[in-house]
C-alpha atoms as a PDB file:
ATOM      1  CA  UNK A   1      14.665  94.125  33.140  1.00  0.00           C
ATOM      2  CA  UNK A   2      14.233  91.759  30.108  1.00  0.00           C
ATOM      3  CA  UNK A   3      11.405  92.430  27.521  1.00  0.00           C
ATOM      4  CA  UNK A   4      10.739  89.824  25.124  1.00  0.00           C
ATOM      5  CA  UNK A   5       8.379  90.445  22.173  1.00  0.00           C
ATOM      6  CA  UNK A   6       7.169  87.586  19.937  1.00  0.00           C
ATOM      7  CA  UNK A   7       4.031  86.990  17.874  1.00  0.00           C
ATOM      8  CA  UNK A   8       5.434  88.388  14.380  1.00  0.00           C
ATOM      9  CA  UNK A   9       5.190  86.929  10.646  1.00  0.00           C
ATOM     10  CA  UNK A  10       4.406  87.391   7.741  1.00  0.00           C
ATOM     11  CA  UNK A  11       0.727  87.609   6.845  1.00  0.00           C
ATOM     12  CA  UNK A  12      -1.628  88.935   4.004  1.00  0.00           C
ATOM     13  CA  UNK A  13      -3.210  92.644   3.749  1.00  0.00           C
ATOM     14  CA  UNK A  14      -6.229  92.167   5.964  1.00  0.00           C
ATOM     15  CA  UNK A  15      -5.310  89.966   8.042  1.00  0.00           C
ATOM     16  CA  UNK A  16      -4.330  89.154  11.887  1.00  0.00           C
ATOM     17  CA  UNK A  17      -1.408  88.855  14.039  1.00  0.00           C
ATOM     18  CA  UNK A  18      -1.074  88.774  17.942  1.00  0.00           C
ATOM     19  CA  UNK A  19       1.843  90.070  19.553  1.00  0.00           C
ATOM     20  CA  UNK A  20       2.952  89.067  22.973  1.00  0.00           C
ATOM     21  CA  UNK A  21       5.698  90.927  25.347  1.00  0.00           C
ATOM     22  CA  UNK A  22       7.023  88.603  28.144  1.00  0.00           C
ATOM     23  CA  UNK A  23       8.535  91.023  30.994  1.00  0.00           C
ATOM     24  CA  UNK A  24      10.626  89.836  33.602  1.00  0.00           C
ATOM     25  CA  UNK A  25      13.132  91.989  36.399  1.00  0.00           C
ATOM     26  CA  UNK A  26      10.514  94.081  37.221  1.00  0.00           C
ATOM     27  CA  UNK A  27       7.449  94.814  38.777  1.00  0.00           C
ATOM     28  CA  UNK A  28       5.244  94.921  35.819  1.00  0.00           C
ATOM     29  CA  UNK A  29       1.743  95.894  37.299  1.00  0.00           C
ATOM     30  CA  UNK A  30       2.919  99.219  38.280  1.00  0.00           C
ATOM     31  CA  UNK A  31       3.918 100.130  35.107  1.00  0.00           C
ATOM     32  CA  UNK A  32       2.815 102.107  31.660  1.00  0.00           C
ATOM     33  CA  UNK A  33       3.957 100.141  29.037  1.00  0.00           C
ATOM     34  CA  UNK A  34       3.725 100.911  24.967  1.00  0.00           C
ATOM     35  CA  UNK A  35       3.944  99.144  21.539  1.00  0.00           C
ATOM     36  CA  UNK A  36       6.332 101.061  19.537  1.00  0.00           C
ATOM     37  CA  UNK A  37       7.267 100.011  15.966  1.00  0.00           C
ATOM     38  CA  UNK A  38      10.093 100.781  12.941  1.00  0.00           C
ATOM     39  CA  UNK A  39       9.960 100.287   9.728  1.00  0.00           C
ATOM     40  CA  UNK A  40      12.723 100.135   7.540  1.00  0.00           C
ATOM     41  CA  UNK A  41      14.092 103.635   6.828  1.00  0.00           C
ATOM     42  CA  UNK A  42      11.775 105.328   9.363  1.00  0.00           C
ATOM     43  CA  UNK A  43      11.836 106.628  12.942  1.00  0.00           C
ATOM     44  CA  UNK A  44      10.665 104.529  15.390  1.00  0.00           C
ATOM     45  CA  UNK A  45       7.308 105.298  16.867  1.00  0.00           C
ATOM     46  CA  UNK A  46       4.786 104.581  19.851  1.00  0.00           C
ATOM     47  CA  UNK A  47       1.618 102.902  18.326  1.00  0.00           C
ATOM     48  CA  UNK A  48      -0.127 101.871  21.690  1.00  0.00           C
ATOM     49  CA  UNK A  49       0.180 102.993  25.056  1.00  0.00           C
ATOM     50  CA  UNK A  50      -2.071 100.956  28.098  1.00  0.00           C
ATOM     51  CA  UNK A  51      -1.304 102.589  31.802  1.00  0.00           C
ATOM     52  CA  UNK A  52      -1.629 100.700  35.216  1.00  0.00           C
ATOM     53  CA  UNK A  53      -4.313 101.688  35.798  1.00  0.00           C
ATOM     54  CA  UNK A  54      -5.750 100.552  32.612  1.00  0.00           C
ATOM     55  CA  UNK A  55      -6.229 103.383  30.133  1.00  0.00           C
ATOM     56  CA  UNK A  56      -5.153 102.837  26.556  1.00  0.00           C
ATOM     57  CA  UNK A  57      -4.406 105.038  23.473  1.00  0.00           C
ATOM     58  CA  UNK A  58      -3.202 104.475  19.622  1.00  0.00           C
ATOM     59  CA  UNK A  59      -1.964 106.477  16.812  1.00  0.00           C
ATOM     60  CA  UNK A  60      -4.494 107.651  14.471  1.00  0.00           C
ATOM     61  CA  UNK A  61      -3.132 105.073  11.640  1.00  0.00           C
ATOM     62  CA  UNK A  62      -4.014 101.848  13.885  1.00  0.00           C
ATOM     63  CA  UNK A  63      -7.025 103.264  15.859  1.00  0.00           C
ATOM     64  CA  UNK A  64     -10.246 100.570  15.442  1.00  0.00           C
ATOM     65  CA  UNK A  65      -7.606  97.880  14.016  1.00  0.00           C
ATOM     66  CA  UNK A  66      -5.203  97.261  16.660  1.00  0.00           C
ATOM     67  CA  UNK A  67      -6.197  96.478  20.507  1.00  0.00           C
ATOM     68  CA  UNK A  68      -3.425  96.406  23.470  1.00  0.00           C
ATOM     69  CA  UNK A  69      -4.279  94.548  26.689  1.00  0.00           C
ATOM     70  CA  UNK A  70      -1.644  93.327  30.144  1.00  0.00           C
ATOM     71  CA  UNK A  71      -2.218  90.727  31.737  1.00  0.00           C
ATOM     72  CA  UNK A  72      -0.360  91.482  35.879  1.00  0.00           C
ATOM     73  CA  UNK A  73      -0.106  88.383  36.815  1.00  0.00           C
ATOM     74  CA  UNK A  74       1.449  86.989  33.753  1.00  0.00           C
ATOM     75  CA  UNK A  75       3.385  90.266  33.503  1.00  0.00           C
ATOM     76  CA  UNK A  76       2.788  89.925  29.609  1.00  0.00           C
ATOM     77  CA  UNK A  77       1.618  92.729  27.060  1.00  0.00           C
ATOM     78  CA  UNK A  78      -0.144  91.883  23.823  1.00  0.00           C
ATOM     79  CA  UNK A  79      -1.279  93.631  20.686  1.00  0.00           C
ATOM     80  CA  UNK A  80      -4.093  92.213  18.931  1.00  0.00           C
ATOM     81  CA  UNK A  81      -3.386  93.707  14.700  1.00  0.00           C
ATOM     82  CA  UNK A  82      -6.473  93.393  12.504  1.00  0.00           C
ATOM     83  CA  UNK A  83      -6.939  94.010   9.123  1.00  0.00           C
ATOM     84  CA  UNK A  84      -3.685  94.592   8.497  1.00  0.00           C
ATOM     85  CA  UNK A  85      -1.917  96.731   6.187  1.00  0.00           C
ATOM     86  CA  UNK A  86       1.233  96.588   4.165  1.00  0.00           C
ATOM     87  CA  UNK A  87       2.283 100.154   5.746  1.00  0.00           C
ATOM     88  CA  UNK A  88       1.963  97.656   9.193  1.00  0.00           C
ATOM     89  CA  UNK A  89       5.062  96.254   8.273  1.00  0.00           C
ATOM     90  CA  UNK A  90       7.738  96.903  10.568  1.00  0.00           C
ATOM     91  CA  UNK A  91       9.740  95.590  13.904  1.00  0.00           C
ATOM     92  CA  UNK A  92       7.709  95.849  16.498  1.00  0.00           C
ATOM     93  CA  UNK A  93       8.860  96.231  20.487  1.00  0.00           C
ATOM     94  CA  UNK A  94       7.487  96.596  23.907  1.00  0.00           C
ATOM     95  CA  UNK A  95       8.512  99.211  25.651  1.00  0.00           C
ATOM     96  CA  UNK A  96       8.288 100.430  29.552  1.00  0.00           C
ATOM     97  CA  UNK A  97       7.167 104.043  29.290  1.00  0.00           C
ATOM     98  CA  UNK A  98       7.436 107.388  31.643  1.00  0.00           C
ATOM     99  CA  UNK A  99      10.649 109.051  33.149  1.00  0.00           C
ATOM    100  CA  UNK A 100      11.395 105.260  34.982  1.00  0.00           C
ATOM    101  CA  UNK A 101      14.924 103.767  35.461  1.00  0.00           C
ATOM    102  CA  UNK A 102      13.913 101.513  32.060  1.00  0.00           C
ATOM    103  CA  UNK A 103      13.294 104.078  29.991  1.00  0.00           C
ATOM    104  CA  UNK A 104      16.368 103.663  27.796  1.00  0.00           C
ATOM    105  CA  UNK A 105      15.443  99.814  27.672  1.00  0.00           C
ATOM    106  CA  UNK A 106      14.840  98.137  24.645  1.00  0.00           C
ATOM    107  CA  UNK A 107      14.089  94.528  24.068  1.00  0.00           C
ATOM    108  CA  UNK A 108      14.374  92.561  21.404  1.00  0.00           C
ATOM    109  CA  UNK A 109      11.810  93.066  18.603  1.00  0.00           C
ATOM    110  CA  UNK A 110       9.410  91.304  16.738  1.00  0.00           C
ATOM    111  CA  UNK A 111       9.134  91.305  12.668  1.00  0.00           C
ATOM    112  CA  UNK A 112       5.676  92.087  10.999  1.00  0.00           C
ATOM    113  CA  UNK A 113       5.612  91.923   7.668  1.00  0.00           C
ATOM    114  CA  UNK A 114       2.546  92.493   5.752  1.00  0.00           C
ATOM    115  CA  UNK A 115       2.207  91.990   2.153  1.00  0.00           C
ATOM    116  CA  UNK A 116      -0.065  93.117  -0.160  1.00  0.00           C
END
Protein backbone atom coordinates (compact mmCIF):
# COMPACT_ATOMS: atom_id res chain seq x y z
CA UNK A 1 0.00 0.00 0.00
CA UNK A 2 1.34 3.57 -0.65
CA UNK A 3 -0.51 6.64 0.86
CA UNK A 4 0.48 9.89 -0.33
CA UNK A 5 -0.81 13.07 1.36
CA UNK A 6 -0.29 16.53 -0.19
CA UNK A 7 -2.21 19.80 -0.06
CA UNK A 8 -0.20 21.47 2.99
CA UNK A 9 1.28 25.18 3.48
CA UNK A 10 1.42 27.69 5.19
CA UNK A 11 -1.62 29.94 5.40
CA UNK A 12 -3.16 32.75 7.66
CA UNK A 13 -5.59 32.20 10.84
CA UNK A 14 -8.89 31.91 9.03
CA UNK A 15 -8.12 30.69 6.22
CA UNK A 16 -8.30 27.46 3.78
CA UNK A 17 -6.33 24.56 2.81
CA UNK A 18 -7.33 21.28 0.90
CA UNK A 19 -5.65 18.19 1.58
CA UNK A 20 -5.52 15.33 -0.81
CA UNK A 21 -4.42 11.48 -0.03
CA UNK A 22 -3.49 9.55 -3.25
CA UNK A 23 -3.82 5.63 -2.34
CA UNK A 24 -2.48 3.07 -4.40
CA UNK A 25 -1.83 -1.13 -3.59
CA UNK A 26 -5.07 -1.48 -2.45
CA UNK A 27 -8.55 -1.68 -2.89
CA UNK A 28 -9.55 1.63 -1.62
CA UNK A 29 -13.47 1.59 -1.87
CA UNK A 30 -13.74 -1.02 0.69
CA UNK A 31 -12.05 0.75 3.11
CA UNK A 32 -12.46 3.26 6.36
CA UNK A 33 -9.97 5.65 6.03
CA UNK A 34 -9.03 8.75 8.63
CA UNK A 35 -7.15 12.12 8.76
CA UNK A 36 -4.91 11.95 11.65
CA UNK A 37 -2.56 14.84 12.55
CA UNK A 38 0.75 15.76 14.98
CA UNK A 39 1.87 18.61 16.07
CA UNK A 40 5.12 19.24 17.29
CA UNK A 41 5.54 17.85 20.83
CA UNK A 42 2.11 16.14 20.84
CA UNK A 43 0.57 12.71 20.26
CA UNK A 44 -0.68 12.06 17.13
CA UNK A 45 -4.40 12.03 16.72
CA UNK A 46 -7.45 10.99 14.39
CA UNK A 47 -9.26 14.27 13.32
CA UNK A 48 -11.65 12.71 10.61
CA UNK A 49 -12.85 9.41 10.01
CA UNK A 50 -15.28 8.73 6.53
CA UNK A 51 -16.33 4.75 6.26
CA UNK A 52 -17.21 2.87 2.95
CA UNK A 53 -20.10 3.18 3.24
CA UNK A 54 -19.96 6.83 3.62
CA UNK A 55 -20.40 7.94 7.22
CA UNK A 56 -18.07 10.59 8.57
CA UNK A 57 -17.02 11.90 12.05
CA UNK A 58 -14.47 14.71 13.54
CA UNK A 59 -13.01 15.66 16.76
CA UNK A 60 -14.83 18.20 18.63
CA UNK A 61 -11.89 20.91 17.89
CA UNK A 62 -12.48 20.74 13.91
CA UNK A 63 -16.25 19.90 13.87
CA UNK A 64 -18.19 22.70 11.37
CA UNK A 65 -14.55 23.75 10.00
CA UNK A 66 -13.11 20.80 8.46
CA UNK A 67 -15.06 18.43 5.82
CA UNK A 68 -13.57 14.85 4.64
CA UNK A 69 -14.86 13.34 1.39
CA UNK A 70 -13.31 9.86 -1.04
CA UNK A 71 -13.59 9.84 -4.13
CA UNK A 72 -13.55 5.38 -5.26
CA UNK A 73 -12.72 5.72 -8.38
CA UNK A 74 -9.88 8.07 -7.95
CA UNK A 75 -9.04 6.14 -4.77
CA UNK A 76 -8.16 9.69 -3.26
CA UNK A 77 -9.18 11.17 0.27
CA UNK A 78 -9.41 14.89 0.89
CA UNK A 79 -9.88 17.25 3.80
CA UNK A 80 -11.38 20.45 3.09
CA UNK A 81 -9.77 22.99 6.50
CA UNK A 82 -11.69 26.24 6.94
CA UNK A 83 -11.15 28.94 9.05
CA UNK A 84 -8.20 27.80 10.21
CA UNK A 85 -6.48 28.06 13.37
CA UNK A 86 -2.94 28.38 14.56
CA UNK A 87 -3.60 25.24 17.03
CA UNK A 88 -4.31 23.57 13.16
CA UNK A 89 -0.81 23.51 12.72
CA UNK A 90 0.61 20.23 12.48
CA UNK A 91 1.66 17.16 9.96
CA UNK A 92 -1.11 15.85 8.72
CA UNK A 93 -1.54 11.96 7.26
CA UNK A 94 -4.03 9.65 5.79
CA UNK A 95 -4.48 6.77 7.34
CA UNK A 96 -6.36 3.23 6.51
CA UNK A 97 -8.35 2.52 9.66
CA UNK A 98 -9.90 -0.82 11.48
CA UNK A 99 -8.04 -4.09 12.55
CA UNK A 100 -6.86 -4.42 8.45
CA UNK A 101 -3.43 -5.76 7.31
CA UNK A 102 -2.51 -1.69 6.87
CA UNK A 103 -3.13 -0.74 10.03
CA UNK A 104 0.48 -0.14 11.05
CA UNK A 105 0.85 1.87 7.66
CA UNK A 106 1.83 5.24 7.58
CA UNK A 107 2.43 7.44 4.64
CA UNK A 108 4.17 10.25 4.23
CA UNK A 109 2.68 13.44 5.73
CA UNK A 110 1.69 16.69 4.83
CA UNK A 111 2.81 20.10 6.75
CA UNK A 112 0.06 22.66 7.85
CA UNK A 113 1.17 25.45 9.30
CA UNK A 114 -1.09 28.12 10.38
CA UNK A 115 -0.02 31.38 11.63
CA UNK A 116 -1.61 33.81 13.47
Amino acid sequence: VQLQASGGGTVQAGGSLRLSCKASGIVFKNYDMGWYRQAPGKQRELVAELSSDGNSDYVDTVKGRFTISRDNIRRTLALQMNSLKPEDTAVYYCKVLGNTRYQYYWGRGTLVTVSS
